[in-house]
Protein backbone atom coordinates (compact mmCIF):
# COMPACT_ATOMS: atom_id res chain seq x y z
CA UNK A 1 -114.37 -5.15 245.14
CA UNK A 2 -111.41 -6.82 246.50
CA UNK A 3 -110.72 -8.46 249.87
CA UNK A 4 -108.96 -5.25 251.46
CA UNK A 5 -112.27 -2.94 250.07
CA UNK A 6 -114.71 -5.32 251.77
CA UNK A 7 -113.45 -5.33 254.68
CA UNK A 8 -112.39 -1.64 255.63
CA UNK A 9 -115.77 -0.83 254.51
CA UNK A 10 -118.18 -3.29 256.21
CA UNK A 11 -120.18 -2.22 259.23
CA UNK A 12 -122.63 -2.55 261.60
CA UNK A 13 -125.46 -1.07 259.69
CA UNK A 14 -128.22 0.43 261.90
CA UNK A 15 -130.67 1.68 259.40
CA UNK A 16 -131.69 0.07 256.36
CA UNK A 17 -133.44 0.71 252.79
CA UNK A 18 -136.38 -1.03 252.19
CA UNK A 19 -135.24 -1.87 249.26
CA UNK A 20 -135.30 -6.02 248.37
CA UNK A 21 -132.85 -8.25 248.19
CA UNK A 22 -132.82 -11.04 245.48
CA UNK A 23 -133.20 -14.29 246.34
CA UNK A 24 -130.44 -15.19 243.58
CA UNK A 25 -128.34 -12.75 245.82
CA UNK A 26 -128.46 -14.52 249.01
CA UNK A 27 -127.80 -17.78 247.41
CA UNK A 28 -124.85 -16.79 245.54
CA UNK A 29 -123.49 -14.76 248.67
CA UNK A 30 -124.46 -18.31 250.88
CA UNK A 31 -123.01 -20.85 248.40
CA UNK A 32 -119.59 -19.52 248.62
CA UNK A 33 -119.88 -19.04 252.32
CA UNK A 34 -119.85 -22.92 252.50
CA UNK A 35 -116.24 -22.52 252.13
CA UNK A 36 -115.36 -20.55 255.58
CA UNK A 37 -112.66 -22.32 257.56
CA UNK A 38 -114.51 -25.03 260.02
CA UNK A 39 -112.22 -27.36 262.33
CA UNK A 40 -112.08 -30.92 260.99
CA UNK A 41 -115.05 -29.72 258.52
CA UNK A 42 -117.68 -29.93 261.01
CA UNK A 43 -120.03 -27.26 259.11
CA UNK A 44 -121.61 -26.87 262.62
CA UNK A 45 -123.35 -23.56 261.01
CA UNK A 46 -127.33 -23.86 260.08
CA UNK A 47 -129.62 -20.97 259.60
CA UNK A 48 -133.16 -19.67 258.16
CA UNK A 49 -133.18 -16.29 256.09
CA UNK A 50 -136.69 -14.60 256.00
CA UNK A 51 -138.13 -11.67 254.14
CA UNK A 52 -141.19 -10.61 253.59
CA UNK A 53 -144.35 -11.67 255.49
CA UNK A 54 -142.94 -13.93 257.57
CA UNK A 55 -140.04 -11.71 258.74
CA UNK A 56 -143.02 -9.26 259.56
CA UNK A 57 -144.92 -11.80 261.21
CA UNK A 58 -142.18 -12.56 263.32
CA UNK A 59 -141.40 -8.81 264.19
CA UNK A 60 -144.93 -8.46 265.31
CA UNK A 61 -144.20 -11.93 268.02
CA UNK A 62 -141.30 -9.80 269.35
CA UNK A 63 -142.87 -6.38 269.54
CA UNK A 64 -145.96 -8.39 271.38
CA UNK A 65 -143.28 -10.50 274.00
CA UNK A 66 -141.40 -9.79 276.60
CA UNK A 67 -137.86 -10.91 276.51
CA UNK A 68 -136.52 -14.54 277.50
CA UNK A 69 -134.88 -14.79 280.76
CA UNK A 70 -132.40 -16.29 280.72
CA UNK A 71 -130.81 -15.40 277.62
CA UNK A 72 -129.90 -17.50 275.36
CA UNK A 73 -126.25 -16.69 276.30
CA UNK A 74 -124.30 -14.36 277.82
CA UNK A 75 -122.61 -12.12 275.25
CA UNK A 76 -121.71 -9.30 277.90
CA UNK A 77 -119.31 -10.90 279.89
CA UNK A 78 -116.65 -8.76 278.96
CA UNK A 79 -117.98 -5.86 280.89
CA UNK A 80 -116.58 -7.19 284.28
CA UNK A 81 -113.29 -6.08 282.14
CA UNK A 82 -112.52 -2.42 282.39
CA UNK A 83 -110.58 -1.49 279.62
CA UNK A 84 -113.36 -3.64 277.39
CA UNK A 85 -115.93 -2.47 279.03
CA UNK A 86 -114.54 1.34 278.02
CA UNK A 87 -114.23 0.27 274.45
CA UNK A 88 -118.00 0.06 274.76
CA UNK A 89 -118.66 2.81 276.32
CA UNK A 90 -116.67 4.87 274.12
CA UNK A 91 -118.13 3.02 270.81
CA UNK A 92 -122.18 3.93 272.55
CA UNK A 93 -121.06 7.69 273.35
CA UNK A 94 -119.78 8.02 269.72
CA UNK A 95 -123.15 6.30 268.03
CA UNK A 96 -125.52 8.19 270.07
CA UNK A 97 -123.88 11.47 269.57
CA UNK A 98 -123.81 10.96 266.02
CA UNK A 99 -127.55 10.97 266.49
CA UNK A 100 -127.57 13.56 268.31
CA UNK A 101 -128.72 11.46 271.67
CA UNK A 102 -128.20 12.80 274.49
CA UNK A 103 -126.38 10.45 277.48
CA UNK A 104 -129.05 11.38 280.26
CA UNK A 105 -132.08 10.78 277.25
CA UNK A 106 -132.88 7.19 278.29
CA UNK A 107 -136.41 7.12 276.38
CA UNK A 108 -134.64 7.91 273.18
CA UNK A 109 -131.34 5.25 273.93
CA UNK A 110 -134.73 2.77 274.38
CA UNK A 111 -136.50 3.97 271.45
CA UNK A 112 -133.22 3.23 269.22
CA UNK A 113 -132.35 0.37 270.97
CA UNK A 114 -136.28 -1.26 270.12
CA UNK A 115 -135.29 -0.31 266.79
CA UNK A 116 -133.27 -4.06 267.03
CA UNK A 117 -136.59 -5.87 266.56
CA UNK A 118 -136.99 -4.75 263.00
CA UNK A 119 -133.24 -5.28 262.28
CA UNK A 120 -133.12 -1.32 261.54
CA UNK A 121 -135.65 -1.65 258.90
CA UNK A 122 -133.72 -4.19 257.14
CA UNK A 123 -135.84 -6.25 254.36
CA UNK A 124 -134.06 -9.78 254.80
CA UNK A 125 -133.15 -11.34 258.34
CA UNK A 126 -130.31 -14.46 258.78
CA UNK A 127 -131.13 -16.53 261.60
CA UNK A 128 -128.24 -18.16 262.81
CA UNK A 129 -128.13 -21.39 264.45
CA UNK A 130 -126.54 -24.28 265.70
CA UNK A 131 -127.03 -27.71 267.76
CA UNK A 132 -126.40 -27.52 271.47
CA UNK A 133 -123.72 -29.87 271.95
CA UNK A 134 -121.18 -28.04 269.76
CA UNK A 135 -118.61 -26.52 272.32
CA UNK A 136 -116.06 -22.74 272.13
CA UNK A 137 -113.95 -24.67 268.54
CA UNK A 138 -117.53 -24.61 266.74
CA UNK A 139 -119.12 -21.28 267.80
CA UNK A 140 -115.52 -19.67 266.43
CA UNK A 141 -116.42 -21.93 263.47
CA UNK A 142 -119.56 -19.94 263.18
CA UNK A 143 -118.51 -16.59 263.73
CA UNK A 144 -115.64 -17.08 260.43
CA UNK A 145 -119.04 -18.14 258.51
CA UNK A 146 -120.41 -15.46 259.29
CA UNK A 147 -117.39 -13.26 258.74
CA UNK A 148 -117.48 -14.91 255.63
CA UNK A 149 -121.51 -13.95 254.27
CA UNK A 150 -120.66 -9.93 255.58
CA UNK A 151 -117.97 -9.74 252.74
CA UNK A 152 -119.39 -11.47 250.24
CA UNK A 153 -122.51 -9.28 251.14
CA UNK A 154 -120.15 -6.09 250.42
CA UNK A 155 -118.81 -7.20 247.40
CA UNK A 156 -122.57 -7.90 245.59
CA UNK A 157 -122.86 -4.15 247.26
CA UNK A 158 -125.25 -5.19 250.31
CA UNK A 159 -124.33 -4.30 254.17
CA UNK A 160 -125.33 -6.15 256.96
CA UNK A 161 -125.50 -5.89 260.84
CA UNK A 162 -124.92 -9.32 263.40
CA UNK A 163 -127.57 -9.16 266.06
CA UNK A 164 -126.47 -11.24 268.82
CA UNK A 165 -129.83 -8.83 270.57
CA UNK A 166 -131.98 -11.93 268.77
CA UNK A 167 -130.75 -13.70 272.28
CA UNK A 168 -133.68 -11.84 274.08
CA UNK A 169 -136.08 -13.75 271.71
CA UNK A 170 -134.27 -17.02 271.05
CA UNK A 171 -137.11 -19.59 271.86
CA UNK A 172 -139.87 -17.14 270.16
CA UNK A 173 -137.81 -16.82 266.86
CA UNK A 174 -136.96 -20.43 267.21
CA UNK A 175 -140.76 -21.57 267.77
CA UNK A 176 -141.28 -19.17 264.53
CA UNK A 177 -138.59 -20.46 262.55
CA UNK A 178 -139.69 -24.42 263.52
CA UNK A 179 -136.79 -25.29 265.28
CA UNK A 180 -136.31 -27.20 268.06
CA UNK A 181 -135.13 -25.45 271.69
CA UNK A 182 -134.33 -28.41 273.24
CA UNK A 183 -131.50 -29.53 270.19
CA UNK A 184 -130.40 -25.59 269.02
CA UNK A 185 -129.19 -22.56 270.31
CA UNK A 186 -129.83 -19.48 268.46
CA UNK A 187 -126.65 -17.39 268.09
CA UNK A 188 -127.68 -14.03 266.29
CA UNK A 189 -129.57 -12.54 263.56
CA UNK A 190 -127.75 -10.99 260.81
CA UNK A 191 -129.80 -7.64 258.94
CA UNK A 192 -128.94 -7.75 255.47
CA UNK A 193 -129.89 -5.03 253.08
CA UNK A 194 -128.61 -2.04 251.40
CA UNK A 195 -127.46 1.20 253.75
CA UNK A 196 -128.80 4.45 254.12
CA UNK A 197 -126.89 7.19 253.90
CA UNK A 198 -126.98 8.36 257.67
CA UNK A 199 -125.07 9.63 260.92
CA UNK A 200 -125.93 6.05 262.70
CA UNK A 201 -123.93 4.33 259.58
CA UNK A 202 -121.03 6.88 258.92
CA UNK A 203 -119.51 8.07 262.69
CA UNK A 204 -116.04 6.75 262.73
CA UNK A 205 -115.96 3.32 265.44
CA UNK A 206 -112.46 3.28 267.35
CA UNK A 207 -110.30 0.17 267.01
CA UNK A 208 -107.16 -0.83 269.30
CA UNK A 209 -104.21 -0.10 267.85
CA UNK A 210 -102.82 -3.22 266.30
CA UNK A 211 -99.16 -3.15 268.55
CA UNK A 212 -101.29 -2.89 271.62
CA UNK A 213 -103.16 -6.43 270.62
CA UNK A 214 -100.76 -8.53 268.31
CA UNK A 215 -96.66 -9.16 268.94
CA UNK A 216 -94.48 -9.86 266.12
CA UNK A 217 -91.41 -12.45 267.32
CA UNK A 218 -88.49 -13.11 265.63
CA UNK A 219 -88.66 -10.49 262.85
CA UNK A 220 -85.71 -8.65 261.84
């Protein structure tokens, strides 16, 4: 698969196989990850990848807690935007229709929505962290690592979905996981598994169009 392949056909994958994934697999795909860009090679990235029991285990702590409050961060801010807060509006009305969920059916919107503490039936979860005192340079550090594992997870022919939902749970997972609230903040989760062949994972997601975000100066 080359670069172009990987990354028209990555997604947000909302519903998994329960098929495993290797452990040879997610070292491969993590070993060349090392390599993302990272200002002045700070590497500020850390994380914990669990499958099996212990991914179950700490499903079952979720689906027995209440959310944090706070959350661990705000990741909504854009909303007090209204032309981003359309963009998710429209991406929502396109998802749940491809479900065939209906705007005013708030039980089932919940019901999929709870789906986020299983990661969508994913078998392998990516817990990604970093130390507290790392500031906006590193956490765009983080996101190209990240960026970096969801292609290299296409091209071994996996799929993934980023989970910045984890949030909700951050101390739980943390407590879980054995690291330390008071030093980390959890940034996401990251699903990782192989993609079932369904409306949630195939309904076409709208994107800007690229002269309305990006100017090109000086070009002939």
């Amino acid at each position: 698969m080359n670069v172009t392949d990987a990354v028209l056909s990555r997604r947000s994958i909302r519903a998994f196989s329960d098929e495993p994934v290797s452990l040879d697999v997610l070292r491969r795909v993590l070993d060349k990850a090392r390599m993302a860009p990272s200002g002045c090679n700070f590497q500020p990235w850390e994380a914990t990848v669990l499958t099996g029991e212990p991914l179950k285990a700490l499903q079952a702590k979720m689906l027995a807690s209440q959310p944090q409050d706070p959350e661990e961060y705000n990741w909504s801010a854009p909303m007090q935007s209204p032309r981003h807060a359309a963009r998710l509006q429209e991406l929502g009305g396109l998802m749940y229709g491809a479900m065939g969920i209906a705007r005013d059916d708030a039980a089932g919107r919940q019901a999929f929505m709870n789906q986020n503490v299983t990661s969508f039936g994913a078998p392998v979860l990516l817990v990604c962290y970093f130390e507290r005192f790392m500031e906006s340079p590193q956490w765009s550090d983080v996101g190209m690592w990240l960026q970096t594992i969801m292609l290299l997870l296409r091209e071994e022919g996996l799929d993934s979905c980023p989970q910045e939902w984890m949030g909700l749970y951050a101390r739980l997972i943390k407590d879980h996981i054995g690291v330390s609230d008071e030093t980390h903040l959890l940034f996401c989760g990251l699903s990782i598994g192989k993609r079932l062949d369904t409306a949630v994972n195939t309904f076409d997601r709208p994107r800007v169009a690229l002269d309305e975000q990006v100017k090109f100066v000086g070009f002939e």
